[in-house]
Protein backbone atom coordinates (compact mmCIF):
# COMPACT_ATOMS: atom_id res chain seq x y z
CA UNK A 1 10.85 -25.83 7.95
CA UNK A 2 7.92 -26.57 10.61
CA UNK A 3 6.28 -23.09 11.83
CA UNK A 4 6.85 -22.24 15.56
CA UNK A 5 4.26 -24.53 17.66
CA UNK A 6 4.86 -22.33 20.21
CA UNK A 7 3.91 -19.60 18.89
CA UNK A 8 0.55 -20.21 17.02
CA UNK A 9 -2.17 -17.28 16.03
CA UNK A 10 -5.76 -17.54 15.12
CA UNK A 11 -6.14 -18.12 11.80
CA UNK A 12 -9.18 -15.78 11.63
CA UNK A 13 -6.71 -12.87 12.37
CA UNK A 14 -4.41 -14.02 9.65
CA UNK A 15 -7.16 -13.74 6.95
CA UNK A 16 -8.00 -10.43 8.31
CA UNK A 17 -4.20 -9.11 7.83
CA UNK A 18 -4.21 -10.85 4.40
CA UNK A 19 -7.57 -9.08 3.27
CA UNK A 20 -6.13 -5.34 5.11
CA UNK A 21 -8.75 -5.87 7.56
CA UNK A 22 -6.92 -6.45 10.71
CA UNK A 23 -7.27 -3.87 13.57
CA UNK A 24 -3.71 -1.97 14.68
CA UNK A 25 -3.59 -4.53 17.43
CA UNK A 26 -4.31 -7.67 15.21
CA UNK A 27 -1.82 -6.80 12.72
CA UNK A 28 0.71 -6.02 15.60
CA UNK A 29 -0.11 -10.03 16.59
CA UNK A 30 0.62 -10.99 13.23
CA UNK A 31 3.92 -8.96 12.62
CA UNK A 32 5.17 -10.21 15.81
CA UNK A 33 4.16 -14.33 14.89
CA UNK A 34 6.14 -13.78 11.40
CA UNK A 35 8.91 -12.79 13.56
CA UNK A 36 9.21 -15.29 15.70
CA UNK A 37 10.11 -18.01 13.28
CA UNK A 38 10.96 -18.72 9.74
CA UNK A 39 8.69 -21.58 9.46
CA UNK A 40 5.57 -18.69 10.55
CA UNK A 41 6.29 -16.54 7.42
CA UNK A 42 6.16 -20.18 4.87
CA UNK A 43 2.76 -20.60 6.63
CA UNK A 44 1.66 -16.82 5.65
CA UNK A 45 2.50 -17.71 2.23
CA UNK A 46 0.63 -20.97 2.13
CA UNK A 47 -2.11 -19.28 3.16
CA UNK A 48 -1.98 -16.45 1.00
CA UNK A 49 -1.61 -18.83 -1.67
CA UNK A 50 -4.71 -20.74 -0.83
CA UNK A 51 -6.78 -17.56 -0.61
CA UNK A 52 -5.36 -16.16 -3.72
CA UNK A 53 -6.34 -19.24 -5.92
CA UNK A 54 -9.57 -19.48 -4.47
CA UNK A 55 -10.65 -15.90 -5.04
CA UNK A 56 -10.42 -16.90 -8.88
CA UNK A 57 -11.58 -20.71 -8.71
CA UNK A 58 -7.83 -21.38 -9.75
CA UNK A 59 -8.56 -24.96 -7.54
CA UNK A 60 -11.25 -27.17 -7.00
CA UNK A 61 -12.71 -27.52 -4.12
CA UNK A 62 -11.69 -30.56 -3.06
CA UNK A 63 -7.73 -29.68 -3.41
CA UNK A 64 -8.91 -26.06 -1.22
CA UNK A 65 -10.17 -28.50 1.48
CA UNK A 66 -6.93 -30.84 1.48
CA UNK A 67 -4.71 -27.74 1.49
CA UNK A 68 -6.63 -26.23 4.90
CA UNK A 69 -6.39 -29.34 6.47
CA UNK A 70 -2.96 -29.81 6.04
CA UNK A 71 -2.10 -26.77 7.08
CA UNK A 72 -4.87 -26.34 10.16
CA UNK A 73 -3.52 -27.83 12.72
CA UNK A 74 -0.05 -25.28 12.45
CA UNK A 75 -2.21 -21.88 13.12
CA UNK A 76 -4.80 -22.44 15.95
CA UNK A 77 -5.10 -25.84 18.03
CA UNK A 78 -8.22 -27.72 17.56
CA UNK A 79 -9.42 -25.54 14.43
CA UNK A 80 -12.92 -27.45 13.42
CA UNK A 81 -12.84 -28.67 9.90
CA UNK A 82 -16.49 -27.18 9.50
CA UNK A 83 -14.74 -23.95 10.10
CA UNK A 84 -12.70 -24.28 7.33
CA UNK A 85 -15.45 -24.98 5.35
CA UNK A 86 -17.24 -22.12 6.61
CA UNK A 87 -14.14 -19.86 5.90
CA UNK A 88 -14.07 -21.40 2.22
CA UNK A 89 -17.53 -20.22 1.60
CA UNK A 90 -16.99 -16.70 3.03
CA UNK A 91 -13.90 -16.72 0.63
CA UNK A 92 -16.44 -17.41 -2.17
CA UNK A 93 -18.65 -14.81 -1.40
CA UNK A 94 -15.56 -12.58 -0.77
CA UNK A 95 -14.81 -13.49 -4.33
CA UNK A 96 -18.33 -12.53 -5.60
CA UNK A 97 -17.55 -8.58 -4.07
CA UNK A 98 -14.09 -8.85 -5.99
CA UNK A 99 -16.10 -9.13 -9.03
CA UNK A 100 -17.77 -5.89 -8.54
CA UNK A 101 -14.25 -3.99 -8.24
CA UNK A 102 -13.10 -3.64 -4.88
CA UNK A 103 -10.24 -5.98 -4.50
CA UNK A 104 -8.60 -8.91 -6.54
CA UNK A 105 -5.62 -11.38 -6.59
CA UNK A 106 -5.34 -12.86 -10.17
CA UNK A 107 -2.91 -15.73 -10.41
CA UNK A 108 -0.89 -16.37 -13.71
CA UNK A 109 1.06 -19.67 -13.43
CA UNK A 110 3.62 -20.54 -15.88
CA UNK A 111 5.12 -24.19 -16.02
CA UNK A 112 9.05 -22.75 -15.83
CA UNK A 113 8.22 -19.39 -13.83
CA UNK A 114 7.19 -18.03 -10.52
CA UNK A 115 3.99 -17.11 -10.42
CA UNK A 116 2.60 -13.39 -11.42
CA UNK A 117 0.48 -12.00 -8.38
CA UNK A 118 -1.49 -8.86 -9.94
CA UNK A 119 -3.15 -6.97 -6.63
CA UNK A 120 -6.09 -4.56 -7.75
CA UNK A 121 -6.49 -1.78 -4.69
CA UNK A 122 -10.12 -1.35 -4.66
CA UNK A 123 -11.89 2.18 -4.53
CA UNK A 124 -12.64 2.85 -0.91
CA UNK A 125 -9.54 1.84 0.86
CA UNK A 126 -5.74 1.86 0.91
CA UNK A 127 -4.59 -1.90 0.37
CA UNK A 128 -1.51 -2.95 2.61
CA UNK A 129 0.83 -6.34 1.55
CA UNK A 130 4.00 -8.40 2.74
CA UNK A 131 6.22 -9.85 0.32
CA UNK A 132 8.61 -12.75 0.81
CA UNK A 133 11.18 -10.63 1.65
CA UNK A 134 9.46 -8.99 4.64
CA UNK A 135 9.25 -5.63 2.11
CA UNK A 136 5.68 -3.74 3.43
CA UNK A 137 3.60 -2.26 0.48
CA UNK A 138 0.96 0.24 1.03
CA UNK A 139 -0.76 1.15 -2.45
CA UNK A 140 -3.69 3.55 -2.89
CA UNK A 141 -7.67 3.01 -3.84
CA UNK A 142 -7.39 2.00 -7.59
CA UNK A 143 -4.14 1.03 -7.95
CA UNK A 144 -2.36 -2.37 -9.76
CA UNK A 145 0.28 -3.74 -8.98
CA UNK A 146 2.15 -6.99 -10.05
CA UNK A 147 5.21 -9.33 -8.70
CA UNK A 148 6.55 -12.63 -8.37
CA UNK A 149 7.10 -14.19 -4.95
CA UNK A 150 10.92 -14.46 -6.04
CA UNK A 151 13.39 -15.71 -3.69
CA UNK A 152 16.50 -15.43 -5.70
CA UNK A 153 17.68 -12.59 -7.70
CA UNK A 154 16.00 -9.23 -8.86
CA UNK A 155 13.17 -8.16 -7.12
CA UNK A 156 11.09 -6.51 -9.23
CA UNK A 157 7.70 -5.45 -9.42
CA UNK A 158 4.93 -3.45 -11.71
CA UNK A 159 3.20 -0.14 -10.07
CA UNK A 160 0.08 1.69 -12.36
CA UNK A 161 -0.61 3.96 -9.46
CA UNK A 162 0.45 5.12 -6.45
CA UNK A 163 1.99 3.26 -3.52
CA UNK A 164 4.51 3.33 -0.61
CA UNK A 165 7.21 1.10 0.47
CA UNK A 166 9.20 0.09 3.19
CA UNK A 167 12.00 -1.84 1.34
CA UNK A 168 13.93 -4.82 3.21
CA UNK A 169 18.08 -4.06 2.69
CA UNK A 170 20.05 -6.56 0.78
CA UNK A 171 22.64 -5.23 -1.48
CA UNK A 172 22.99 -8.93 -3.56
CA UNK A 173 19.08 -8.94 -4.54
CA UNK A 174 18.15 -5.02 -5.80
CA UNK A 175 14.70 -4.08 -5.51
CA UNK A 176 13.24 -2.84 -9.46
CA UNK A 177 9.83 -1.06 -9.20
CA UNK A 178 8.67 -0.20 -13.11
CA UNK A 179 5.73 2.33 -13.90
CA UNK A 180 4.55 4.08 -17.18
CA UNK A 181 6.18 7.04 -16.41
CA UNK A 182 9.74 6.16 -14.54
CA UNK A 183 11.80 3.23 -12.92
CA UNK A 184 12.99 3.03 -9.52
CA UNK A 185 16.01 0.53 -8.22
CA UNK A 186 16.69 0.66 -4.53
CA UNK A 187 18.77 -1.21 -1.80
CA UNK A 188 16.81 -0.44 1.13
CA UNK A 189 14.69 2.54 2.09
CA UNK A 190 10.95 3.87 2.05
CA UNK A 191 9.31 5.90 -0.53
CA UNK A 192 6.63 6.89 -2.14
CA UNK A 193 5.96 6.57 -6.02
CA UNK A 194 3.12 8.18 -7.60
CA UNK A 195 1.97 7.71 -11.46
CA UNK A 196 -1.22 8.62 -12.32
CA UNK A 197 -2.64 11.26 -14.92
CA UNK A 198 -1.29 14.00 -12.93
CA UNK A 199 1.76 13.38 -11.87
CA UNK A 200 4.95 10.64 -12.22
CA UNK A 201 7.45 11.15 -9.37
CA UNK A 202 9.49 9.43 -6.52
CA UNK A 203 9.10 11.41 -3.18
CA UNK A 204 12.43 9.61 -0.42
CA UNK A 205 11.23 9.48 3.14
CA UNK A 206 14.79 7.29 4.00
CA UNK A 207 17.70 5.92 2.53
CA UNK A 208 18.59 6.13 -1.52
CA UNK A 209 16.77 4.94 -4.91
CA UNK A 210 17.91 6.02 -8.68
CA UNK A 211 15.34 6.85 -11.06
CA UNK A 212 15.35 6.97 -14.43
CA UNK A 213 13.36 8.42 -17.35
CA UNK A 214 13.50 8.82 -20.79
CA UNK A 215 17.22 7.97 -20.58
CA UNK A 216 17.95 10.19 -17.58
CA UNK A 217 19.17 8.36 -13.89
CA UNK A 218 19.29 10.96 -10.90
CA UNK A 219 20.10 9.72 -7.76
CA UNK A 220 17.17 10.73 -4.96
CA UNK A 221 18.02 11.24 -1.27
CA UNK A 222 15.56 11.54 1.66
CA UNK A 223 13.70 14.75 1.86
CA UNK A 224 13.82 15.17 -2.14
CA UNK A 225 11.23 14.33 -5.13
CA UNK A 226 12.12 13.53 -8.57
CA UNK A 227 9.25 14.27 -11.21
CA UNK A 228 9.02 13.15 -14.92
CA UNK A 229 7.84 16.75 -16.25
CA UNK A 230 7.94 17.49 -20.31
CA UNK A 231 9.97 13.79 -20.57
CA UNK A 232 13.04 15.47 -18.33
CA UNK A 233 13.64 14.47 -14.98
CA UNK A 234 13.28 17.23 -12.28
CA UNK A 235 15.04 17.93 -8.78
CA UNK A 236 12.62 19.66 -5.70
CA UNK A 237 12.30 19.30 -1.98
CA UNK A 238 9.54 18.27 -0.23
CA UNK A 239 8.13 17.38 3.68
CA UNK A 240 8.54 13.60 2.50
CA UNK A 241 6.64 12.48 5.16
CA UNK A 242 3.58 14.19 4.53
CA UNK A 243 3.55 12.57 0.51
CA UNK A 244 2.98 9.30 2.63
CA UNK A 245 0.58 10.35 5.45
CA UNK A 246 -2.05 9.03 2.91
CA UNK A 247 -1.47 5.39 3.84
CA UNK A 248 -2.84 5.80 7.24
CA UNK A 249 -4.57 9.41 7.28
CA UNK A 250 -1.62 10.96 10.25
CA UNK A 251 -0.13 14.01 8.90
CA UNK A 252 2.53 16.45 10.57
CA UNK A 253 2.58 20.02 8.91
CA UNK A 254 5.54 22.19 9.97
CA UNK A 255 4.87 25.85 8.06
CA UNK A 256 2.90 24.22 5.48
CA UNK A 257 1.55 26.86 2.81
CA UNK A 258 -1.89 27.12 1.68
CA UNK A 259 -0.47 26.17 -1.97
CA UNK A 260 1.53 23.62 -0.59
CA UNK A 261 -1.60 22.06 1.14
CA UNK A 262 -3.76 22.40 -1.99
CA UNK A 263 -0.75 20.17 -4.00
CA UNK A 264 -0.66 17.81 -1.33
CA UNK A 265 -4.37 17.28 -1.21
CA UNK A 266 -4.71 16.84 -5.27
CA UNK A 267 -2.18 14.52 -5.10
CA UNK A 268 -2.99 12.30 -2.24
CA UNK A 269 -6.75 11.91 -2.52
CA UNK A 270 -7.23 13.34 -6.14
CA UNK A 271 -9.64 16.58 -4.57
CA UNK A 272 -9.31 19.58 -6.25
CA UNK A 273 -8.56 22.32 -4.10
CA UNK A 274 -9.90 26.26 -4.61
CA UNK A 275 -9.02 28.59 -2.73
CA UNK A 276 -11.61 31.63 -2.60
CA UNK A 277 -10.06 34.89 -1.78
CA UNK A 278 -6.35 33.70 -1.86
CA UNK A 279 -4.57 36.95 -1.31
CA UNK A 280 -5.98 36.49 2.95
CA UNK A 281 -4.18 32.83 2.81
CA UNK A 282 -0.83 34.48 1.45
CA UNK A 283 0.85 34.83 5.15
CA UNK A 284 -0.88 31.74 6.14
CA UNK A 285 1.00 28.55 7.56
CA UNK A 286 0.11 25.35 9.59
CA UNK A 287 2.00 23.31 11.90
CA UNK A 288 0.75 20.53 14.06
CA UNK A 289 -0.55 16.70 13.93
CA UNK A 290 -3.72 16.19 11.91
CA UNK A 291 -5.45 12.94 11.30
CA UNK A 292 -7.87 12.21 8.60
CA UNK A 293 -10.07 9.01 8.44
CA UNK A 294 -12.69 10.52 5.71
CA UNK A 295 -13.49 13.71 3.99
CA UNK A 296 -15.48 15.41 6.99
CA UNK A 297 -12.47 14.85 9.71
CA UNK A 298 -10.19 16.50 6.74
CA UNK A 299 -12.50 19.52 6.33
CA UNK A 300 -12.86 20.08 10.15
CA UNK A 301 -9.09 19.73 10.99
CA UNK A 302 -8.44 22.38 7.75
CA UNK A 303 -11.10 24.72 9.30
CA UNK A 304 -9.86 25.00 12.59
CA UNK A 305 -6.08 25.26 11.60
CA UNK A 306 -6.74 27.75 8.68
CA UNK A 307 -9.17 29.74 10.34
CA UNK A 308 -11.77 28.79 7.70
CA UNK A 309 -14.85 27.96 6.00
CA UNK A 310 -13.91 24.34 4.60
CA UNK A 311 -16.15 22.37 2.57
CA UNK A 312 -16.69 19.69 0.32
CA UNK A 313 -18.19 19.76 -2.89
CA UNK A 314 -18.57 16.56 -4.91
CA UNK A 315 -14.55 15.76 -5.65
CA UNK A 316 -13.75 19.95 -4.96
CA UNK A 317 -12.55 20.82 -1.39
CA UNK A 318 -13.47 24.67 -1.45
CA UNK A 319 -11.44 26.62 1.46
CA UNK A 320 -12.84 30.53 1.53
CA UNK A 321 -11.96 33.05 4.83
CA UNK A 322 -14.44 33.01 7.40
């Protein structure tokens, strides 16, 4: 199917959204072009695909040039050819920084399968992707995760890590999400899944998924967390929506404890979180909107709100009275 004419975007703004570094406004442009045709989300593929192979020399590059130039002339009209070419090279450079940790797309090609698509999350950043299925992934600094671009069938996927997702419905094609610790299947809903040396659980924002453990299934509704603790699933309640703030730093507390906050904060950035003087905190509770873009802005929201002295110290956030 041809992509919407119509409706073409610059294909510098589509590499952005691909490499999660589109502004809120860019990556508004490009949710809105996938939307307006089927033919527009093919193209995101193709060029995702492109991208993805060249990051790991998987193509020469004579078949990279033939591929942009096919597909050129459906993103931006009158896209110079030396542009390509100049985006090729900045995709080899691109691919030199990969190499040093911070983000990779390692293809695995199999004569009879799909394709295996491993994403690495690199350190500094939260990584966003689209699948096929217009299902939005948000997974944190250091995570890996691995799928197929499957049309047909189970949707399934490998998380070692943490990540969130926004799940597209369709009852005929389930969506599987496997980690060390527990395994998710879900219809349609968004959740977050955590599984690192701390902790292994499933926190619901909406909808339904069943987890399962050690040959245990619970079902897990919105509002809820299940946790893998001593091999046996367990049952708690949670402010689901601040387990998922991390993917964009905006947190809502409603009567959020001081011990609540300091599990919250291990778990979402990996600080550990002392408390000097805790009996003053015991009474203590925060409500409002807080937003966090780096360690200072989370130190001086936590001051003002608890009343505080908040600091940093190395990975140790260190909250004492004033």
């Amino acid at each position: 199917m041809a992509p919407n004419n119509t409706n073409r975007l610059d294909y510098t703004i589509l590499i952005k959204f691909i490499d999660g570094q589109a502004s809120p406004a860019e990556t508004a442009e490009v949710a809105a072009w996938l939307d307006a045709a089927p033919g527009n989300r093919e193209l995101y593929f193709q060029v995702k695909d492109i991208l993805d192979q060249q990051r790991v020399s998987a193509v020469t590059r004579e078949e990279t040039d033939q591929r942009w130039e096919r597909i050129a002339d459906q993103l931006q009209p009158d896209v110079p050819v030396r542009r390509l070419h100049r985006l090729r090279y900045a995709a080899a450079i691109l691919a030199l920084v990969v190499a040093g940790g911070i983000a990779a797309y390692v293809l695995t090609r199999s004569p009879k399968q799909e394709p295996f698509l491993t994403l690495v999350s690199q350190q500094s950043r939260v990584q966003h992707i689209l699948l096929p299925d217009s299902t939005r992934i948000w997974i944190k600094p250091g995570s890996l995760l691995r799928y197929r671009n499957v049309k047909d069938g189970m949707r399934e996927l490998w998380l070692d890590g943490s990540g969130y997702f926004e799940v597209v419905k369709n009852t005929a094609t389930p969506f599987k999400i496997h980690t060390p610790g527990i395994d998710i299947i879900v219809l349609g809903t968004s959740f977050t899944v955590n599984n690192d040396q701390h902790n292994t659980n499933v926190i619901v924002n909406t909808g339904l998924v069943k987890a399962s453990a050690h040959e245990q299934e619970t079902l897990v509704r919105p509002g809820q967390r299940a946790t893998v603790v001593n091999n046996t699933l367990r049952m708690d309640s949670v402010n689901a929506q601040l387990f998922a703030a991390w993917k964009d730093g905006d947190y809502k507390f409603e009567n959020t404890t001081v011990e609540e906050l300091r599990e919250l904060l291990q778990l979402n950035y990996g600080y550990e979180v002392n408390v000097l003087q805790p009996h003053k905190f015991r009474n203590t509770r925060i409500s409002g909107r807080m937003l966090i873009t780096d360690a200072q802005s989370l130190c001086n929201s936590l001051s003002g709100m608890l009343e505080a002295d908040v600091r940093k110290d190395g990975n140790r956030i260190i909250i004492q009275p004033k």
